[in-house]
N, C-alpha and C. Protein backbone atom coordinates (compact mmCIF):
# COMPACT_ATOMS: atom_id res chain seq x y z
N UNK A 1 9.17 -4.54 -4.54
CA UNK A 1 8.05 -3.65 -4.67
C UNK A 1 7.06 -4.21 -5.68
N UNK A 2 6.07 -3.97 -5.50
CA UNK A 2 4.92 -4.12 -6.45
C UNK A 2 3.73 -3.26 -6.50
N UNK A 3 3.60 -3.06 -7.94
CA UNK A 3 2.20 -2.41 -8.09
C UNK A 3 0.90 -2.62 -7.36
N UNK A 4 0.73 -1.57 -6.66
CA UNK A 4 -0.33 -1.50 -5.67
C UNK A 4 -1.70 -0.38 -5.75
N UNK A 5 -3.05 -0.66 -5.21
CA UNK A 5 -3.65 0.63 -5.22
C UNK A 5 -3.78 0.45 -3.46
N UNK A 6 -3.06 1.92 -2.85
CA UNK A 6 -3.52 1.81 -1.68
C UNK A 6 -4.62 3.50 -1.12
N UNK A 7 -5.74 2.38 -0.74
CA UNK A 7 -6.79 3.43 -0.25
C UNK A 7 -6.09 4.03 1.36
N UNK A 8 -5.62 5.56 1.16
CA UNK A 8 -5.43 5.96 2.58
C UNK A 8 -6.88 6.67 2.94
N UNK A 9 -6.59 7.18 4.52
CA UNK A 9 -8.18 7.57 5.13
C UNK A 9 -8.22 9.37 4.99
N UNK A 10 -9.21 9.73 4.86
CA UNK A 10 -9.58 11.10 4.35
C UNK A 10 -10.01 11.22 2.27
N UNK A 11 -10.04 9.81 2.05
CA UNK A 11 -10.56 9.49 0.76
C UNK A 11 -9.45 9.51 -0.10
N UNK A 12 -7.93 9.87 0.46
CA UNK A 12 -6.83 9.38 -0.60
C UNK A 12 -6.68 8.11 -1.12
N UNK A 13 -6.85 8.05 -3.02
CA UNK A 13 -6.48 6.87 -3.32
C UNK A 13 -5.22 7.02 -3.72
N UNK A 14 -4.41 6.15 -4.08
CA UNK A 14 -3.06 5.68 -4.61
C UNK A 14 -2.71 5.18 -5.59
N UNK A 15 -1.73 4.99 -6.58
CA UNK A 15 -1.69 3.54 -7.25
C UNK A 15 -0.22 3.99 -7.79
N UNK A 16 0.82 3.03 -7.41
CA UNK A 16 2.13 2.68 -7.86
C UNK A 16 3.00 1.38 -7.17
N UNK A 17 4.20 1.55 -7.36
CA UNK A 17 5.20 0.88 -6.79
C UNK A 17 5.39 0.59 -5.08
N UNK A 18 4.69 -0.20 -4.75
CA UNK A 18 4.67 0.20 -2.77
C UNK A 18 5.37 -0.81 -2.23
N UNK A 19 6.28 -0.18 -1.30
CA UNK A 19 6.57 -1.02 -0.19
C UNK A 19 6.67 -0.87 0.77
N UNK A 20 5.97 -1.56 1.93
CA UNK A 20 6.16 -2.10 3.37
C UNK A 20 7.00 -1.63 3.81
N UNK A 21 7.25 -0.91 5.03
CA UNK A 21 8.28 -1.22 5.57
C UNK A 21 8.19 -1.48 6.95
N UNK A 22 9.13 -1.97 8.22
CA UNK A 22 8.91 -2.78 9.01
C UNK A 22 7.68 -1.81 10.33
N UNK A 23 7.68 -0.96 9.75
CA UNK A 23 6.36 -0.56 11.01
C UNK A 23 4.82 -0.47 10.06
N UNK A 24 4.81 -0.44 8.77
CA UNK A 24 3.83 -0.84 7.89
C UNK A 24 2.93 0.58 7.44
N UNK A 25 3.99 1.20 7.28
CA UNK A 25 4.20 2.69 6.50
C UNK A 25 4.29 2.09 4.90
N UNK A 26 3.55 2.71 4.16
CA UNK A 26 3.66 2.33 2.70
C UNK A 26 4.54 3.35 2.17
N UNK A 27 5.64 3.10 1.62
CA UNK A 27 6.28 3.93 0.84
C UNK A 27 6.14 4.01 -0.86
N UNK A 28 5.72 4.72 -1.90
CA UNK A 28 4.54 4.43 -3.05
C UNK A 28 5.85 5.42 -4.22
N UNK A 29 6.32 4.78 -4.40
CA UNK A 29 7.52 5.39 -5.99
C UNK A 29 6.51 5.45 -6.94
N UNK A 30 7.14 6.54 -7.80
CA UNK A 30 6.33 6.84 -9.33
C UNK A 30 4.59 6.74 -8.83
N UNK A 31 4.47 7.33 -7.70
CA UNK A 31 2.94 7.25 -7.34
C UNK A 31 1.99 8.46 -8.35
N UNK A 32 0.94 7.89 -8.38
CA UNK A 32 -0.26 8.76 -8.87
C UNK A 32 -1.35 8.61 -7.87
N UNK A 33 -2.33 9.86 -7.55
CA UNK A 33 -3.46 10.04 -6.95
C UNK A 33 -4.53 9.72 -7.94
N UNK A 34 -5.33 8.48 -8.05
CA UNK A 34 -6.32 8.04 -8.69
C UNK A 34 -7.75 9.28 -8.08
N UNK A 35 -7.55 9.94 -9.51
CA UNK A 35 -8.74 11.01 -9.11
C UNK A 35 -10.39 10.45 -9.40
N UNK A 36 -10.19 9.81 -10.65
CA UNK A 36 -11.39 9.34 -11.12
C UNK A 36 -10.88 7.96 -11.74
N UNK A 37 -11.74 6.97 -10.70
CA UNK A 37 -11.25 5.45 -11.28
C UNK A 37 -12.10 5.46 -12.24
N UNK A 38 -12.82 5.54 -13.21
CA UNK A 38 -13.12 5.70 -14.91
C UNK A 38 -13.35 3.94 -15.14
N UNK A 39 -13.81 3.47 -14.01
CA UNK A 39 -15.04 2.27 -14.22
C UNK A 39 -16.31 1.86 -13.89
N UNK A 40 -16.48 0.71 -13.98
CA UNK A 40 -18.41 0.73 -14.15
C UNK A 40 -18.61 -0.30 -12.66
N UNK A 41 -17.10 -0.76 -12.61
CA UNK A 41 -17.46 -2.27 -11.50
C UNK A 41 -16.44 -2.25 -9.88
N UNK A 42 -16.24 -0.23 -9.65
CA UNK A 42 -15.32 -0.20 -8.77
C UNK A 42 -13.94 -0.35 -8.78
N UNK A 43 -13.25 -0.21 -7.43
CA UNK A 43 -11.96 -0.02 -7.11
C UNK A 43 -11.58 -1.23 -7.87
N UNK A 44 -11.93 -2.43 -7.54
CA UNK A 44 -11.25 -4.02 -7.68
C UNK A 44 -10.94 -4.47 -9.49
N UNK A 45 -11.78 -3.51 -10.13
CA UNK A 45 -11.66 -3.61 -11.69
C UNK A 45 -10.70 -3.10 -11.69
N UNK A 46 -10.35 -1.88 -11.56
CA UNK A 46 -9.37 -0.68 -12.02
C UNK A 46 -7.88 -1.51 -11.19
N UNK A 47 -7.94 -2.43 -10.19
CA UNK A 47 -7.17 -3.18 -9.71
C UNK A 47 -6.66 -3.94 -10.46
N UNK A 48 -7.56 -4.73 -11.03
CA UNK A 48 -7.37 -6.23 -12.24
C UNK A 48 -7.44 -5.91 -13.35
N UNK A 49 -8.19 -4.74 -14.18
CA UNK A 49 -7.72 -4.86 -15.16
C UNK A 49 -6.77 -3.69 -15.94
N UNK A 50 -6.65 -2.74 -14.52
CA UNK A 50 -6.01 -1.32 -15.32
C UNK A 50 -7.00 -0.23 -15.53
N UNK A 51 -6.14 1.30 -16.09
CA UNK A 51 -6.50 2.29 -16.20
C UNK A 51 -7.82 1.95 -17.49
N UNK A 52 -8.77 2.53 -17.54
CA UNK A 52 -9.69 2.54 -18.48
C UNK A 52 -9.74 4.18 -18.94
N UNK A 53 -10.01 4.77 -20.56
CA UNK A 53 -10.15 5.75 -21.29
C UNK A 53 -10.57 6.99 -20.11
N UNK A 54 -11.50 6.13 -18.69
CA UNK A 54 -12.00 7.56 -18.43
C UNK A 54 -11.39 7.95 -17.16
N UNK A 55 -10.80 6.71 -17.08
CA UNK A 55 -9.31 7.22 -15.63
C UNK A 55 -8.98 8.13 -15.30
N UNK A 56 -8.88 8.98 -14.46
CA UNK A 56 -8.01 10.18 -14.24
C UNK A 56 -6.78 9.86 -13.39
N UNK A 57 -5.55 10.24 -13.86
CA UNK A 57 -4.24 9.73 -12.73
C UNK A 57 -3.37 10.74 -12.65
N UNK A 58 -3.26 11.26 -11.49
CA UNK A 58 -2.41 12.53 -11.47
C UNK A 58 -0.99 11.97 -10.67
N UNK A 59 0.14 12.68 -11.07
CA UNK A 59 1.57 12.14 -10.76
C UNK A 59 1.76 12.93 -9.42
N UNK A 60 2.50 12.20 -8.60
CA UNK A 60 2.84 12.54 -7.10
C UNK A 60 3.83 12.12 -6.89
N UNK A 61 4.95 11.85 -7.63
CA UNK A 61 6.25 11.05 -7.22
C UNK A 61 6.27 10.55 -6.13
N UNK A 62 6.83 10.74 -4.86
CA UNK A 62 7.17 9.60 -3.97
C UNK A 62 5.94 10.05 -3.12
N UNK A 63 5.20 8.87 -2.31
CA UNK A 63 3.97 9.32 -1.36
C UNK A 63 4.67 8.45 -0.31
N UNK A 64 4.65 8.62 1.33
CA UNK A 64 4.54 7.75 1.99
C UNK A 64 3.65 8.27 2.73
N UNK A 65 2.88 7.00 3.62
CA UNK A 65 1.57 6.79 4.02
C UNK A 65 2.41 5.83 5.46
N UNK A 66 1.84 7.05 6.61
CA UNK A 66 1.53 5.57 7.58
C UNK A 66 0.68 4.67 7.80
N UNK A 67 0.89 3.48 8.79
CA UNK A 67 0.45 2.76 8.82
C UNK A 67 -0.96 2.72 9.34
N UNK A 68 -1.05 3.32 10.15
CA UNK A 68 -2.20 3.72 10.76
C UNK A 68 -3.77 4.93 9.63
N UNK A 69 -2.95 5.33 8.82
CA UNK A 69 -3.77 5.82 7.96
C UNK A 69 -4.35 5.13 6.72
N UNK A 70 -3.63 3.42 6.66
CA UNK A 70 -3.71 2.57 5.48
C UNK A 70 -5.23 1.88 5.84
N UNK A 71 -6.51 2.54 4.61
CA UNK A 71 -7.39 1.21 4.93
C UNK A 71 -7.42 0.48 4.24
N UNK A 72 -7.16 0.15 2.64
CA UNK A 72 -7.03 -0.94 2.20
C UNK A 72 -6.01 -0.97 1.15
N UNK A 73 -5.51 -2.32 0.74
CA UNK A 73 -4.15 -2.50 -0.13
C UNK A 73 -4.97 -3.56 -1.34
N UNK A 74 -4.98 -2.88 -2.57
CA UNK A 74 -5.02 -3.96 -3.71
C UNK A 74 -3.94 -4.34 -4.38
N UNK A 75 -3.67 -5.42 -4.99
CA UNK A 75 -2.91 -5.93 -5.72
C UNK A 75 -2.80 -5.82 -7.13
N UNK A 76 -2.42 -4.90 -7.69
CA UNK A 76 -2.69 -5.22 -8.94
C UNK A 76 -2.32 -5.82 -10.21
N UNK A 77 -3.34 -6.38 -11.26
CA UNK A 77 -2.74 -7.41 -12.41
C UNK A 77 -1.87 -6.33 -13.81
N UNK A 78 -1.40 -5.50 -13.51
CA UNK A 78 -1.25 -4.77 -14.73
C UNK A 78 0.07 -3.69 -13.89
């Protein structure tokens, strides 16, 4: 597993522990719903460099997401 932000469709964002599984359903441990990414330079900052002071992250323990509802997967450095 690895720390992920995954954008699902209807404007759910994501960000935790995700993994794949073989039909490409994200399964998301210790997940939070990124309410307010609390940066100046978008999704891809809050990707690379982490939560910033004005972040909002609300806890959702386990999320799974099908595959078909996944539009994008970041990687993140933190």
């Amino acid at each position: 597993m690895a720390k992920q932000i995954v954008v699902a469709d209807r404007g759910w964002v994501f960000v935790g522990d995700v993994y794949a599984d073989a039909n490409g359903d994200r399964l998301i441990n210790d997940a939070k719903v990124v309410r307010v990414w609390g940066t100046t330079k978008g999704l891809g900052e809050l990707a690379l460099s982490g939560p910033t002071s004005k972040t909002v992250l609300d806890d959702s323990g386990t999320v799974r997401i099908p595959s078909h509802s996944v539009v994008a997967v970041f990687d993140c450095k933190w």
